[in-house]
N, C-alpha and C. Protein backbone atom coordinates (compact mmCIF):
# COMPACT_ATOMS: atom_id res chain seq x y z
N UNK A 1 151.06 123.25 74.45
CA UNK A 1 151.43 122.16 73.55
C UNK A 1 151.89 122.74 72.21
N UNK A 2 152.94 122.06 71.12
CA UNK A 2 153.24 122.16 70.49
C UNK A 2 153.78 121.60 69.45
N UNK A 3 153.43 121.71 67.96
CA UNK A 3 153.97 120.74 66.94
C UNK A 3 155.65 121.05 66.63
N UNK A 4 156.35 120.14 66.80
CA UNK A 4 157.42 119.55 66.67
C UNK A 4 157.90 119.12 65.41
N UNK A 5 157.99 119.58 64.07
CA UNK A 5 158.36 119.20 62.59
C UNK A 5 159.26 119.48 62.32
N UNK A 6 160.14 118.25 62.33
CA UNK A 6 161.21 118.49 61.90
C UNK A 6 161.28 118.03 60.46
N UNK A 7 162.64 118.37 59.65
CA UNK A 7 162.45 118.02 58.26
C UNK A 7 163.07 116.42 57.91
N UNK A 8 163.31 115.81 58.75
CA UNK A 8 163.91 114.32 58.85
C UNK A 8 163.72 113.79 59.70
N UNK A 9 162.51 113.97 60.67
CA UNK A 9 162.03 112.85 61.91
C UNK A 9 160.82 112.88 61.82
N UNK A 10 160.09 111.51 62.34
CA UNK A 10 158.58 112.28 62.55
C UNK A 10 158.01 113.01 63.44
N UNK A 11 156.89 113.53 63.24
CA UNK A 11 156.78 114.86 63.80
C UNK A 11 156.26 114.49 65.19
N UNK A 12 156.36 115.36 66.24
CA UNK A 12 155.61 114.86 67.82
C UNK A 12 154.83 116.22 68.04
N UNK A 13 153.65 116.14 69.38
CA UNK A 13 153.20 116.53 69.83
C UNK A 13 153.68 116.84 70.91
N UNK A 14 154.01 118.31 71.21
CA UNK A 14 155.11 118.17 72.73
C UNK A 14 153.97 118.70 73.82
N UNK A 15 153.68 117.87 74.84
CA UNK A 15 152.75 118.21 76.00
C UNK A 15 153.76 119.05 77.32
N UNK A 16 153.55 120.46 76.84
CA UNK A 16 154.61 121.04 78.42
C UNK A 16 153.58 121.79 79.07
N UNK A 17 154.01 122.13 80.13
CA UNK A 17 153.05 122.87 81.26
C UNK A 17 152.02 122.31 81.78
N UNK A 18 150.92 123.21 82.23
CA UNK A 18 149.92 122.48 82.49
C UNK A 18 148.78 122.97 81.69
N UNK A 19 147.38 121.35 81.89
CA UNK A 19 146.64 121.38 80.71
C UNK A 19 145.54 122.13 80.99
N UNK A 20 145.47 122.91 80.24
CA UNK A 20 144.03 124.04 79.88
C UNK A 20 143.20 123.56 79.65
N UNK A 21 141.90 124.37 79.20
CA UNK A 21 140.60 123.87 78.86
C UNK A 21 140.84 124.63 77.66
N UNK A 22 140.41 123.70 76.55
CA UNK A 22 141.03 124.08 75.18
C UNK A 22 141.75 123.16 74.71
N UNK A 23 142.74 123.00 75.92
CA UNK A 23 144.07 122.06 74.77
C UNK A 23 143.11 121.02 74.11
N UNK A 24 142.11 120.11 74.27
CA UNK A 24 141.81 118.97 73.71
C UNK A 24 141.79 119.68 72.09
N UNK A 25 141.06 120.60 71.70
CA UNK A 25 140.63 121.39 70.51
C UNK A 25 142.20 121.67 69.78
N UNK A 26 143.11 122.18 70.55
CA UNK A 26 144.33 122.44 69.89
C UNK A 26 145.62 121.05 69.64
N UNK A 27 144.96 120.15 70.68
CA UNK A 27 146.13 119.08 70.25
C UNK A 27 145.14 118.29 68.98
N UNK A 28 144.15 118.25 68.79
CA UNK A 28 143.07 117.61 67.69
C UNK A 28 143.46 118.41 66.32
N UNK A 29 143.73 119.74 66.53
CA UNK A 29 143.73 120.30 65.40
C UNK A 29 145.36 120.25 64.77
N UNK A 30 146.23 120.03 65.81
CA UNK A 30 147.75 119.90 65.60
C UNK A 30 147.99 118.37 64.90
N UNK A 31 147.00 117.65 65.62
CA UNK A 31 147.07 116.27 64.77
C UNK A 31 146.76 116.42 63.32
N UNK A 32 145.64 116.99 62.97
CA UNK A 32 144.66 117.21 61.95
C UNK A 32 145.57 117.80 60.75
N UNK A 33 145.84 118.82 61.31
CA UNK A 33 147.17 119.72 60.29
C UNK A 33 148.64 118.83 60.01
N UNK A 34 148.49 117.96 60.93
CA UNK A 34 150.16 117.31 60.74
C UNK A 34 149.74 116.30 59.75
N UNK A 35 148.25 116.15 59.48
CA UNK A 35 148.19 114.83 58.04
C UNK A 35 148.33 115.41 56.99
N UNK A 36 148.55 116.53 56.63
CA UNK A 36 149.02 117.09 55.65
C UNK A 36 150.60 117.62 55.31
N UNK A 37 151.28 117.42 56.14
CA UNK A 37 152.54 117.31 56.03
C UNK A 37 153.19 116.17 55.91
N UNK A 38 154.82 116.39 55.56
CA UNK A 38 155.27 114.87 54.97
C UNK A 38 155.43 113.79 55.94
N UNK A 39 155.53 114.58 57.32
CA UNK A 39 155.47 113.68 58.21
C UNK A 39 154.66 113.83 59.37
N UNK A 40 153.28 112.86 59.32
CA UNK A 40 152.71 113.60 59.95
C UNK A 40 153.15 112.64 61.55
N UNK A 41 152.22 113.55 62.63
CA UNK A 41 152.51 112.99 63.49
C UNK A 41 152.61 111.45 64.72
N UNK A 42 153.61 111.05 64.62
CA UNK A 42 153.92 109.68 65.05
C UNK A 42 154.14 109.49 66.20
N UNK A 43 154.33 110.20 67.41
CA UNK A 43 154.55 110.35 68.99
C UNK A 43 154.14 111.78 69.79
N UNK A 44 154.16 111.42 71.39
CA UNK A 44 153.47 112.02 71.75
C UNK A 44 154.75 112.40 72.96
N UNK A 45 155.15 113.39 73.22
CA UNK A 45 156.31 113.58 73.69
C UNK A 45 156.16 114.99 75.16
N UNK A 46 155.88 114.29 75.93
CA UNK A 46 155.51 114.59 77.52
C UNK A 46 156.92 115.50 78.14
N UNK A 47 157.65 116.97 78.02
CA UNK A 47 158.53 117.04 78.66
C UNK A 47 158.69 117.58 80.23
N UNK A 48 157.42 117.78 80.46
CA UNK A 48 156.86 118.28 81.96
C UNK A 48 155.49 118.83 81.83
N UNK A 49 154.87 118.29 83.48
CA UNK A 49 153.40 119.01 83.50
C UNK A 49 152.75 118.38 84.87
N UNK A 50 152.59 119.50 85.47
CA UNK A 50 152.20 119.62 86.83
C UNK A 50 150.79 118.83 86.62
N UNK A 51 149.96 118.69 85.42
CA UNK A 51 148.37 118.27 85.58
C UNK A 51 147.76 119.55 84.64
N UNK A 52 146.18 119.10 85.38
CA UNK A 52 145.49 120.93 85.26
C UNK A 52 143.90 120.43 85.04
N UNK A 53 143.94 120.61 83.52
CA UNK A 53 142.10 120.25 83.76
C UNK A 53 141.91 118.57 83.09
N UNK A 54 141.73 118.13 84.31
CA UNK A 54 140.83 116.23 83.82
C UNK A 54 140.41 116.38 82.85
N UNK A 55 139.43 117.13 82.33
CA UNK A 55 138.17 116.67 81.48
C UNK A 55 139.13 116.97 79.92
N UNK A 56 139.65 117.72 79.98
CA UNK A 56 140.66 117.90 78.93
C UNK A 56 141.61 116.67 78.33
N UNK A 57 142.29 116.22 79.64
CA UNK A 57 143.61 114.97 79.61
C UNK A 57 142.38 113.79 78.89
N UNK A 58 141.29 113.87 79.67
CA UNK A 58 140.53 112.36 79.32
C UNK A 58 140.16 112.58 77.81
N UNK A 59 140.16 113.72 77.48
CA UNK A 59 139.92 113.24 75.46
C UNK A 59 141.00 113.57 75.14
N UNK A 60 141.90 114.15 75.32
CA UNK A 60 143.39 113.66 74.75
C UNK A 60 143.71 112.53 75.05
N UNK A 61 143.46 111.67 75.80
CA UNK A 61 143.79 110.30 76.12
C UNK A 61 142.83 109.75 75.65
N UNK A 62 141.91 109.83 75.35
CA UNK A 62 140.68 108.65 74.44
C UNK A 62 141.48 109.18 73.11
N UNK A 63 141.97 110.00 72.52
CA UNK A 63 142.29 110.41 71.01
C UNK A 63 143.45 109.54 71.00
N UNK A 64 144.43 109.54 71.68
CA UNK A 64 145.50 108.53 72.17
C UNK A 64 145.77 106.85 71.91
N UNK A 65 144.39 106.85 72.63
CA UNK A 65 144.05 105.25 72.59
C UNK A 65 143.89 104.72 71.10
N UNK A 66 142.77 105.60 70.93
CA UNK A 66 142.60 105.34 69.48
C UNK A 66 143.29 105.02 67.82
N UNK A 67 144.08 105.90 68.37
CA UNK A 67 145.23 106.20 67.15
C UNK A 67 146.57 105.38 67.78
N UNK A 68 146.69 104.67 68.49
CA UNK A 68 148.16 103.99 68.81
C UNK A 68 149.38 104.71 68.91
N UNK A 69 148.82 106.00 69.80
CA UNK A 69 150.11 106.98 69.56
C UNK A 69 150.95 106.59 70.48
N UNK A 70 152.27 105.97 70.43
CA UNK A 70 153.17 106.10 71.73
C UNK A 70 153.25 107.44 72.56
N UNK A 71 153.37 107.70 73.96
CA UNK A 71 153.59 108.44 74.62
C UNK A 71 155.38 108.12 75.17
N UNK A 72 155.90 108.89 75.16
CA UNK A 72 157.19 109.50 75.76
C UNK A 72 157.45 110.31 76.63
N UNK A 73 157.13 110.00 77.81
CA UNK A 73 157.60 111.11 79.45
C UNK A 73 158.59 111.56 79.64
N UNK A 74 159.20 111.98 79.11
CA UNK A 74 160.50 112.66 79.43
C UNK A 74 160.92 113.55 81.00
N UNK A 75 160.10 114.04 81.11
CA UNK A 75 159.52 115.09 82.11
C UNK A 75 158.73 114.62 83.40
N UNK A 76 158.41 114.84 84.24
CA UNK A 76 157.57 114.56 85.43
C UNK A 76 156.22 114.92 84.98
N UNK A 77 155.37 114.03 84.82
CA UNK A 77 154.44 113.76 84.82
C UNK A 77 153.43 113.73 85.84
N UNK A 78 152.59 114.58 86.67
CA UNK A 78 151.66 114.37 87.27
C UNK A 78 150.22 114.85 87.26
N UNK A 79 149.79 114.34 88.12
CA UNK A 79 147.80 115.06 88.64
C UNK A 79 147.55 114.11 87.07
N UNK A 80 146.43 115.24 86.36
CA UNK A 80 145.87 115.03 85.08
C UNK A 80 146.86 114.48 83.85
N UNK A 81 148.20 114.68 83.79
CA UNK A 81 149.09 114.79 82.62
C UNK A 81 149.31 113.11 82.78
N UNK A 82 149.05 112.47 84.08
CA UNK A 82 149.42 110.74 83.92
C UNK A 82 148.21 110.25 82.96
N UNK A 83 146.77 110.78 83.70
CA UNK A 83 145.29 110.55 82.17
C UNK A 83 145.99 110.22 81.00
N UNK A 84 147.08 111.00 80.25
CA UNK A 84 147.44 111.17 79.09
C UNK A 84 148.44 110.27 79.12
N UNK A 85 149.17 109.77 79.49
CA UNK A 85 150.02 108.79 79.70
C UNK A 85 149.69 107.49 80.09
N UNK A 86 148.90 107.27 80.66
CA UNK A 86 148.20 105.69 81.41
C UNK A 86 147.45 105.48 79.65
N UNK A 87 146.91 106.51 78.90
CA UNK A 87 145.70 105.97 77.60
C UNK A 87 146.77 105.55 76.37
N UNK A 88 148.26 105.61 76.56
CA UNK A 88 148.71 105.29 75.51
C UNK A 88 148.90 103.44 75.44
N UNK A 89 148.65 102.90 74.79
CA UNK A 89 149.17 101.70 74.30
C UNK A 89 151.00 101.44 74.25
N UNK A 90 151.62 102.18 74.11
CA UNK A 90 153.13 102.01 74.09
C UNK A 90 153.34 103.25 74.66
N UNK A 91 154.15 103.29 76.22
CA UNK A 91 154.44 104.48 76.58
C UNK A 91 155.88 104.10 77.33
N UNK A 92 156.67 105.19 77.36
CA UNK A 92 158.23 105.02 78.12
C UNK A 92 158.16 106.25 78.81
N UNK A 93 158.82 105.53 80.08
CA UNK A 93 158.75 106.04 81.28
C UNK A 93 159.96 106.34 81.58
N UNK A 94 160.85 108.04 81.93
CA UNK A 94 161.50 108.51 81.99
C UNK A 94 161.60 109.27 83.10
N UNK A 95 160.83 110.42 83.07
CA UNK A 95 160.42 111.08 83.72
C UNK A 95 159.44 110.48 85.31
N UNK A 96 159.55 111.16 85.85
CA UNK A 96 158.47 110.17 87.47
C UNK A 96 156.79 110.68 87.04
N UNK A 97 156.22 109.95 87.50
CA UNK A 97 154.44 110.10 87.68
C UNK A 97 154.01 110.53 88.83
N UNK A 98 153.48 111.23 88.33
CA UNK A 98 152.48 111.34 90.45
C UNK A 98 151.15 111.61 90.17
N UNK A 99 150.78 111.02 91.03
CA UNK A 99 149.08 110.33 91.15
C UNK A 99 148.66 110.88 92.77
N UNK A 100 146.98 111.32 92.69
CA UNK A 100 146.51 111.44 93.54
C UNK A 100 144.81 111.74 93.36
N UNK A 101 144.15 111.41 93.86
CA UNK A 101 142.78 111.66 93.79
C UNK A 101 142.36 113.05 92.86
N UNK A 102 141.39 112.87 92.17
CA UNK A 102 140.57 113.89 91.44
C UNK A 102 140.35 115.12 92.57
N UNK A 103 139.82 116.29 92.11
CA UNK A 103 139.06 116.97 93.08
C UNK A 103 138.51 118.32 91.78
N UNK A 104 137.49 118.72 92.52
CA UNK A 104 136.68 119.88 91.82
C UNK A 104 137.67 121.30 92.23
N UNK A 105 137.23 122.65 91.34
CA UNK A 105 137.54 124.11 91.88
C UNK A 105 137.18 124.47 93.46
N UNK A 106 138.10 124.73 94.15
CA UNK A 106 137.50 125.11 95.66
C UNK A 106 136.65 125.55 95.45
N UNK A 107 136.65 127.00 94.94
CA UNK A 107 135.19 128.32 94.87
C UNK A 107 134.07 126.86 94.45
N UNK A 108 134.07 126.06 93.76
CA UNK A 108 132.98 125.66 93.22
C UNK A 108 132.31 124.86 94.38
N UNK A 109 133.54 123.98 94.86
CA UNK A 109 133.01 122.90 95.80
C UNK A 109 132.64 123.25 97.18
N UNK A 110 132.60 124.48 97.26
CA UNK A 110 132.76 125.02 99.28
C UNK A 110 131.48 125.87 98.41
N UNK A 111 131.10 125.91 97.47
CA UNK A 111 129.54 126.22 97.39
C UNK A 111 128.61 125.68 97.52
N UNK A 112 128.52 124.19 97.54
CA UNK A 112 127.57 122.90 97.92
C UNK A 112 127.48 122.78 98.74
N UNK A 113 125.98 122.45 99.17
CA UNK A 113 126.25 121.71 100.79
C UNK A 113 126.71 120.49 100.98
N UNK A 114 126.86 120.01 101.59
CA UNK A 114 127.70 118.75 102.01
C UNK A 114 127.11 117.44 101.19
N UNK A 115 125.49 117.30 101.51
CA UNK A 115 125.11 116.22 100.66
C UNK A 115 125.70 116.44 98.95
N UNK A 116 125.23 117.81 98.47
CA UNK A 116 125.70 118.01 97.25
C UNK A 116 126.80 117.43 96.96
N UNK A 117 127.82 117.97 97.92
CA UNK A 117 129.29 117.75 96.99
C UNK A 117 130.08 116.41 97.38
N UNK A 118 128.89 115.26 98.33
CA UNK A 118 129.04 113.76 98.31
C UNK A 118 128.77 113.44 97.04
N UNK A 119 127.72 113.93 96.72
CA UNK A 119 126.80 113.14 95.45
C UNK A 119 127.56 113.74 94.37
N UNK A 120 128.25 115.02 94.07
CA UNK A 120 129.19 115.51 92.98
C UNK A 120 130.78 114.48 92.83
N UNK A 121 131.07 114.03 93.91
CA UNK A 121 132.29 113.63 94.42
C UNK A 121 131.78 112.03 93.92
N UNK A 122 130.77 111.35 94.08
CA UNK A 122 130.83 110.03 93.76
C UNK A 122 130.35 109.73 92.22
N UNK A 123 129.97 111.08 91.72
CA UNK A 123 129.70 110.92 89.86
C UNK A 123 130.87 111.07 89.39
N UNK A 124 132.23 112.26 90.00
CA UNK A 124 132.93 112.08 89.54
C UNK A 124 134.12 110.93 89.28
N UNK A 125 134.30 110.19 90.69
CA UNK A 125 134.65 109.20 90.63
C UNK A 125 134.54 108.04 89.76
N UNK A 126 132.87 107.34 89.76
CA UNK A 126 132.78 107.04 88.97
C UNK A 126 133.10 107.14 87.58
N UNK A 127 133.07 108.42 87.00
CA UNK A 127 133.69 108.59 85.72
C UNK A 127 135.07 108.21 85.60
N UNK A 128 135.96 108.94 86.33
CA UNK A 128 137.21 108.48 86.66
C UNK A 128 137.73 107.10 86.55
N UNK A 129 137.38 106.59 87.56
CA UNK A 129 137.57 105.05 87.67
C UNK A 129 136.94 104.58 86.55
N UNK A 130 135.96 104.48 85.85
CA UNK A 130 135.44 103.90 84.37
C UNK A 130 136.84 104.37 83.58
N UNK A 131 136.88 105.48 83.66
CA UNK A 131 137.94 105.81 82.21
C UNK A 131 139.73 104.84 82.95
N UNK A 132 139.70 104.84 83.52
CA UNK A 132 141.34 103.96 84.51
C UNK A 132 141.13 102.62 83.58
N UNK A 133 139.75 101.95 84.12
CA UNK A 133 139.54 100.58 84.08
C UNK A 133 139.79 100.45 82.42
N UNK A 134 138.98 101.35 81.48
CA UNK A 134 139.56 101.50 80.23
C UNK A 134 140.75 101.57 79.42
N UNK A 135 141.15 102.37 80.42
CA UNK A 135 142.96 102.12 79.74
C UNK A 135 143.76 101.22 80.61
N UNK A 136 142.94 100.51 81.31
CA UNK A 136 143.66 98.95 81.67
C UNK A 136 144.62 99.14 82.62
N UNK A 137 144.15 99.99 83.47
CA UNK A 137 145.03 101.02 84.99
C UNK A 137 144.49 100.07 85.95
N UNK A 138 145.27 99.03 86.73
CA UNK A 138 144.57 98.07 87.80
C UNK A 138 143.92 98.70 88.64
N UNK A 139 143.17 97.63 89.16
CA UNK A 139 141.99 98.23 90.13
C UNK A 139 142.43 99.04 91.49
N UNK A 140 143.84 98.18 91.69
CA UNK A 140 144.05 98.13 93.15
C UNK A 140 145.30 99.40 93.07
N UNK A 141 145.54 100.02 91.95
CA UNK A 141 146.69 101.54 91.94
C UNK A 141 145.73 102.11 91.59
N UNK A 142 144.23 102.12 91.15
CA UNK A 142 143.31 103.26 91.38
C UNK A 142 142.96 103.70 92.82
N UNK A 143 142.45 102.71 93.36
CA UNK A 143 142.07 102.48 94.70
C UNK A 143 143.61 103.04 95.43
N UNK A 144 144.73 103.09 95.26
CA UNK A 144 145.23 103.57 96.11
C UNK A 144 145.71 105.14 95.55
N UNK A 145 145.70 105.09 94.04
CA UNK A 145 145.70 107.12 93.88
C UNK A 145 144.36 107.71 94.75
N UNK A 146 143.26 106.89 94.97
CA UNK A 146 141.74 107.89 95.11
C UNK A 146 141.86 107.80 96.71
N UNK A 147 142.57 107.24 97.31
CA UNK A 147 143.69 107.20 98.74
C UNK A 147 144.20 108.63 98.99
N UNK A 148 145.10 108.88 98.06
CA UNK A 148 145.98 110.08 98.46
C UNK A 148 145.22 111.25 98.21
N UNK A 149 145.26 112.43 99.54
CA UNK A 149 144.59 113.35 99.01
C UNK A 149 145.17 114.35 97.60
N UNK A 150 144.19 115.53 97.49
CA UNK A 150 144.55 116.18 96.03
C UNK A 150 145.60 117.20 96.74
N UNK A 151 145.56 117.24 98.09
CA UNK A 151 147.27 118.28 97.87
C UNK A 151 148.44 117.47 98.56
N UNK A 152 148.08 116.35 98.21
CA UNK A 152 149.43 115.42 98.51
C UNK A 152 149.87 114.70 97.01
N UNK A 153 150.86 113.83 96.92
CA UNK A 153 151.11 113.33 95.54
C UNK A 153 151.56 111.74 95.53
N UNK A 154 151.28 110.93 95.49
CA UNK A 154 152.23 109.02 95.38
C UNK A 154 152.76 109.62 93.68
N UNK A 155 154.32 110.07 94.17
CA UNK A 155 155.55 109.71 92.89
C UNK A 155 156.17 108.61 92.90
N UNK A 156 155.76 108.16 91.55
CA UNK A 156 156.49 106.77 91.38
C UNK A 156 157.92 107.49 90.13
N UNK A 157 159.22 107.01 90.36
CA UNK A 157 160.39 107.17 89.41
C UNK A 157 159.73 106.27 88.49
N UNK A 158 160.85 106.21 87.15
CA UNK A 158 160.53 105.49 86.02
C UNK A 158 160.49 103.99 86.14
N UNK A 159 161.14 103.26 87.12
CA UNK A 159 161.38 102.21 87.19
C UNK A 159 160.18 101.61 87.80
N UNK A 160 159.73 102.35 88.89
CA UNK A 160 158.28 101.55 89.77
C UNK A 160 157.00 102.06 89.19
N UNK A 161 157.44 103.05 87.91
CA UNK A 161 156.20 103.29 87.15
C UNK A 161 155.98 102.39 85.92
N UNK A 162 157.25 102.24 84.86
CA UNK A 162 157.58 100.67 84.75
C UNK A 162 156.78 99.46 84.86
N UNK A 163 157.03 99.45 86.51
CA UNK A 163 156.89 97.82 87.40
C UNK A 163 155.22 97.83 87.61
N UNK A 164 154.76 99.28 87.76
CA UNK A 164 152.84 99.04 87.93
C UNK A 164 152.43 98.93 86.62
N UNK A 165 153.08 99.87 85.33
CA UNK A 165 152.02 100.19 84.66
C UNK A 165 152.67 99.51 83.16
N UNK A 166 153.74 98.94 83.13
CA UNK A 166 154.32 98.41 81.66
C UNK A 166 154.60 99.36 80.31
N UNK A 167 155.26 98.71 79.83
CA UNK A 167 155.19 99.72 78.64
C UNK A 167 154.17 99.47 77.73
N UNK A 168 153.62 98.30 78.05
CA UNK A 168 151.98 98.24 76.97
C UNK A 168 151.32 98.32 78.19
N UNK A 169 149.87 98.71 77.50
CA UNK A 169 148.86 98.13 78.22
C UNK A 169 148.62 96.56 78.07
N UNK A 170 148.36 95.98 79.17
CA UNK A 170 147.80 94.83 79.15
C UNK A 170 147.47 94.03 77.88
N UNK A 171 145.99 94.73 77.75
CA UNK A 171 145.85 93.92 76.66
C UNK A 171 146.06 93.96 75.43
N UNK A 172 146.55 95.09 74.94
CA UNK A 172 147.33 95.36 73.60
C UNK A 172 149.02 94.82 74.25
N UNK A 173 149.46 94.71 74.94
CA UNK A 173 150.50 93.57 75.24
C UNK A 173 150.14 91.90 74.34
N UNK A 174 149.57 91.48 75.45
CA UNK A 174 149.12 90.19 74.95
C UNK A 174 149.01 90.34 73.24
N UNK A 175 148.05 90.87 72.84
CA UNK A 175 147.63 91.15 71.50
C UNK A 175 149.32 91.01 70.56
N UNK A 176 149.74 91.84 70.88
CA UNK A 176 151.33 92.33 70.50
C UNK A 176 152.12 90.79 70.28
N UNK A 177 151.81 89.89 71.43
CA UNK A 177 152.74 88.91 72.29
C UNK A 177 152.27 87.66 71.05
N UNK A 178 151.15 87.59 70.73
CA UNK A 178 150.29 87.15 69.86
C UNK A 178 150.99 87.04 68.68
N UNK A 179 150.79 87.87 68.04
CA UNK A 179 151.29 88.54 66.70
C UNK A 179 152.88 88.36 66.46
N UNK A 180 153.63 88.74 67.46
CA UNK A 180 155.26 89.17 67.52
C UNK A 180 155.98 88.23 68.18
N UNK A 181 156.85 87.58 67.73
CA UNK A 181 157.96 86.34 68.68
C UNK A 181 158.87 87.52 69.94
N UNK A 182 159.36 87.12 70.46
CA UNK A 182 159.85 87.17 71.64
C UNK A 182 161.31 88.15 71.70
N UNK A 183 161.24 89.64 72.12
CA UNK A 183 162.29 90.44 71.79
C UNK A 183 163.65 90.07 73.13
N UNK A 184 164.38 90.78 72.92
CA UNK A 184 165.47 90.55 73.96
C UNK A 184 166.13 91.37 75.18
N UNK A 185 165.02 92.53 75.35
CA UNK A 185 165.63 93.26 76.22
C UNK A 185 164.27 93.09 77.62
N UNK A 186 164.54 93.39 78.52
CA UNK A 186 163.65 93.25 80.21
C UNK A 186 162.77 93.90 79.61
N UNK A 187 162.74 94.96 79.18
CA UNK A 187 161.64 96.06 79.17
C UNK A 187 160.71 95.53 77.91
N UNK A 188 161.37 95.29 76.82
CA UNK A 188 161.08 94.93 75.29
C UNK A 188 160.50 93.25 75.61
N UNK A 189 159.50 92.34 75.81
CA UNK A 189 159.97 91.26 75.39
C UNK A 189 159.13 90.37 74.43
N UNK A 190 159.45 91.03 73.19
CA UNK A 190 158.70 91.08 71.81
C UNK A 190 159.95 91.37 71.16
N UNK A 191 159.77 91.37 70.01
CA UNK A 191 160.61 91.63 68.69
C UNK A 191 159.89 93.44 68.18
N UNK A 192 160.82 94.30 68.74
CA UNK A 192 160.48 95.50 68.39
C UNK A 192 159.82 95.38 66.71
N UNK A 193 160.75 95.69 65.61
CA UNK A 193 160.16 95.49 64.42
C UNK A 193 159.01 95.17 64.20
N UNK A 194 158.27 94.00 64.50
CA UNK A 194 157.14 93.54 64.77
C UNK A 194 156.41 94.41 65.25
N UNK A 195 157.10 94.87 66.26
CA UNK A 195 155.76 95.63 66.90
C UNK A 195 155.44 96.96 66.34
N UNK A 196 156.59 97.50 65.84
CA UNK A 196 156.20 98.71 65.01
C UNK A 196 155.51 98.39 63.80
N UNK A 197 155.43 97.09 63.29
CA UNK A 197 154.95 97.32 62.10
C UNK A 197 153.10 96.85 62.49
N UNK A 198 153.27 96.08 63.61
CA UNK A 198 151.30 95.78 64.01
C UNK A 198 150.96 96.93 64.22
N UNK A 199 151.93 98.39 64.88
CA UNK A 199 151.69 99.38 65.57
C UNK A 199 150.76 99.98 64.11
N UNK A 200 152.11 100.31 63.54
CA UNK A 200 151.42 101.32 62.18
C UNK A 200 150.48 100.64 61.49
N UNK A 201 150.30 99.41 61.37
CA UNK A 201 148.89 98.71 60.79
C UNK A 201 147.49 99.02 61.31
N UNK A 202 147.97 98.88 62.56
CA UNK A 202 146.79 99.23 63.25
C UNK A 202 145.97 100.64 63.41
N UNK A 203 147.49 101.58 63.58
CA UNK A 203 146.77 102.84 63.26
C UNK A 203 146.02 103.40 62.05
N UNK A 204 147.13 102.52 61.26
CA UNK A 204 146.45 103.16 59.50
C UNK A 204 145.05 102.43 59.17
N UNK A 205 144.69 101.77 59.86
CA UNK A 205 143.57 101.26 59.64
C UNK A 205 142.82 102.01 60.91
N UNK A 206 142.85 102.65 61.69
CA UNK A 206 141.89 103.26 62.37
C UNK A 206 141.87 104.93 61.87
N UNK A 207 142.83 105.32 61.35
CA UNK A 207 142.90 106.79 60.43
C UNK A 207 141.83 106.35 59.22
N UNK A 208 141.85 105.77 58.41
CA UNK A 208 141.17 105.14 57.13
C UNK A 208 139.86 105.34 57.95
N UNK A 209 139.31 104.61 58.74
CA UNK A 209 137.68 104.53 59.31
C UNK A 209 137.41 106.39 59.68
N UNK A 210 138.80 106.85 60.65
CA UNK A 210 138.19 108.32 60.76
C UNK A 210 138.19 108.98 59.76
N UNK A 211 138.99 108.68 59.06
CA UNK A 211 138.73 109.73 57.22
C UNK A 211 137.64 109.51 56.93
N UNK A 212 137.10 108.33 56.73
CA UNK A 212 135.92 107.94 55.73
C UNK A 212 134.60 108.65 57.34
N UNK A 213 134.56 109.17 57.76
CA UNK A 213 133.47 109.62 58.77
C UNK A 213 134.14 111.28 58.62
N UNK A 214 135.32 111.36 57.78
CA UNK A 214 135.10 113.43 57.70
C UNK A 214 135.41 113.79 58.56
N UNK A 215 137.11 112.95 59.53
CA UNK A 215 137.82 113.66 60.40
C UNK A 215 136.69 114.36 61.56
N UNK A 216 135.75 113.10 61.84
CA UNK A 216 135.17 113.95 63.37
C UNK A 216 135.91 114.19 64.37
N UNK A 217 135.49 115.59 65.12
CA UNK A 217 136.05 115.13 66.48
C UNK A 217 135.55 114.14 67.58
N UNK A 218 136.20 113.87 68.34
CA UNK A 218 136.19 112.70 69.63
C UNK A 218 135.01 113.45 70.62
């Protein structure tokens, strides 16, 4: 990952490759450093990524949620790198998604015995599916990613990723729909303006609460 500053746009977070254990610490601190520049960072800009480590994508995607960062896929998006894409509130879909069931390190999991790595396999799930239901991922496209095995893939193009998953979430949709009269394009149907300006309200008022707590981490 990498900060993106330019001297006349705002700045992005570019998510390429695949995700390490670490990145959560380095995209937190890329945020952190970009509030001190003139522009700090305003999008989240996906140009490819095979996946990599869950536990990573899921607090970059709770940091996501939080802050109202749009996500931008440019790139193919799959495994773990959709986590990071399903937690944004405003995301565009360019690039294809691919989805497929969680799974542990072989070496780790062919070390359990069988009961073990039932009972490892249904905590993880659970977590999983809690964090989906959170970022407002329907029940019934979880139930069919935790379908496909982990060395197979369901790619959806931009259009049928689109058609499952919207460019809002759900209920920051509505919320949006609330607030904003009625825009004019299929994809848009809100009054953009509007929505950028509830967007940045909303964030600047959730930056203000993390300042005043001393920039914790997530």
């Amino acid at each position: 990952m990498g900060l993106n500053d330019g001297s006349y746009v705002p700045a992005a977070i570019i998510i390429k490759g695949d995700i390490s254990q670490g990145d959560y610490d380095k995209f937190f601190g890329l945020f952190v450093d970009s509030l001190t520049h003139e522009y700090p960072v305003e999008d989240i800009v996906i140009t490819g990524s095979n996946g990599g480590d869950l536990d990573e994508a899921i607090k970059i995607g709770r940091f996501i949620d939080r802050f109202y960062l749009p996500v931008k896929s440019f790139g193919d998006c799959y495994s773990a790198c959709s986590f990071i894409l399903f937690s944004a509130k405003y995301r565009i879909f360019v690039g294809r998604v691919g989805l497929h069931r969680p799974y542990f390190d072989k070496a780790y999991y062919a070390g359990l015995s069988a009961g073990k790595a039932q009972l490892r396999y249904k905590e993880m799930s659970a977590v999983v599916r809690e964090y989906l239901i959170e970022q407002d991922v329907a029940v019934n496209v979880i139930d069919k990613m935790f379908s496909v095995s982990s060395s197979d893939m369901w790619i959806l193009n931009s259009n049928e990723a689109f058609e499952i998953f919207g460019i809002m979430k759900p209920s920051f949709h509505e919320w949006v729909k609330a607030k904003c009269s009625g825009g004019g394009s299929v994809y848009l149907d809100v009054d953009s303006e509007c929505l950028n300006k509830v967007m940045w309200s909303a964030k600047n008022e959730e930056l203000l609460k993390w300042l005043e707590q001393g920039l914790e981490s997530m």
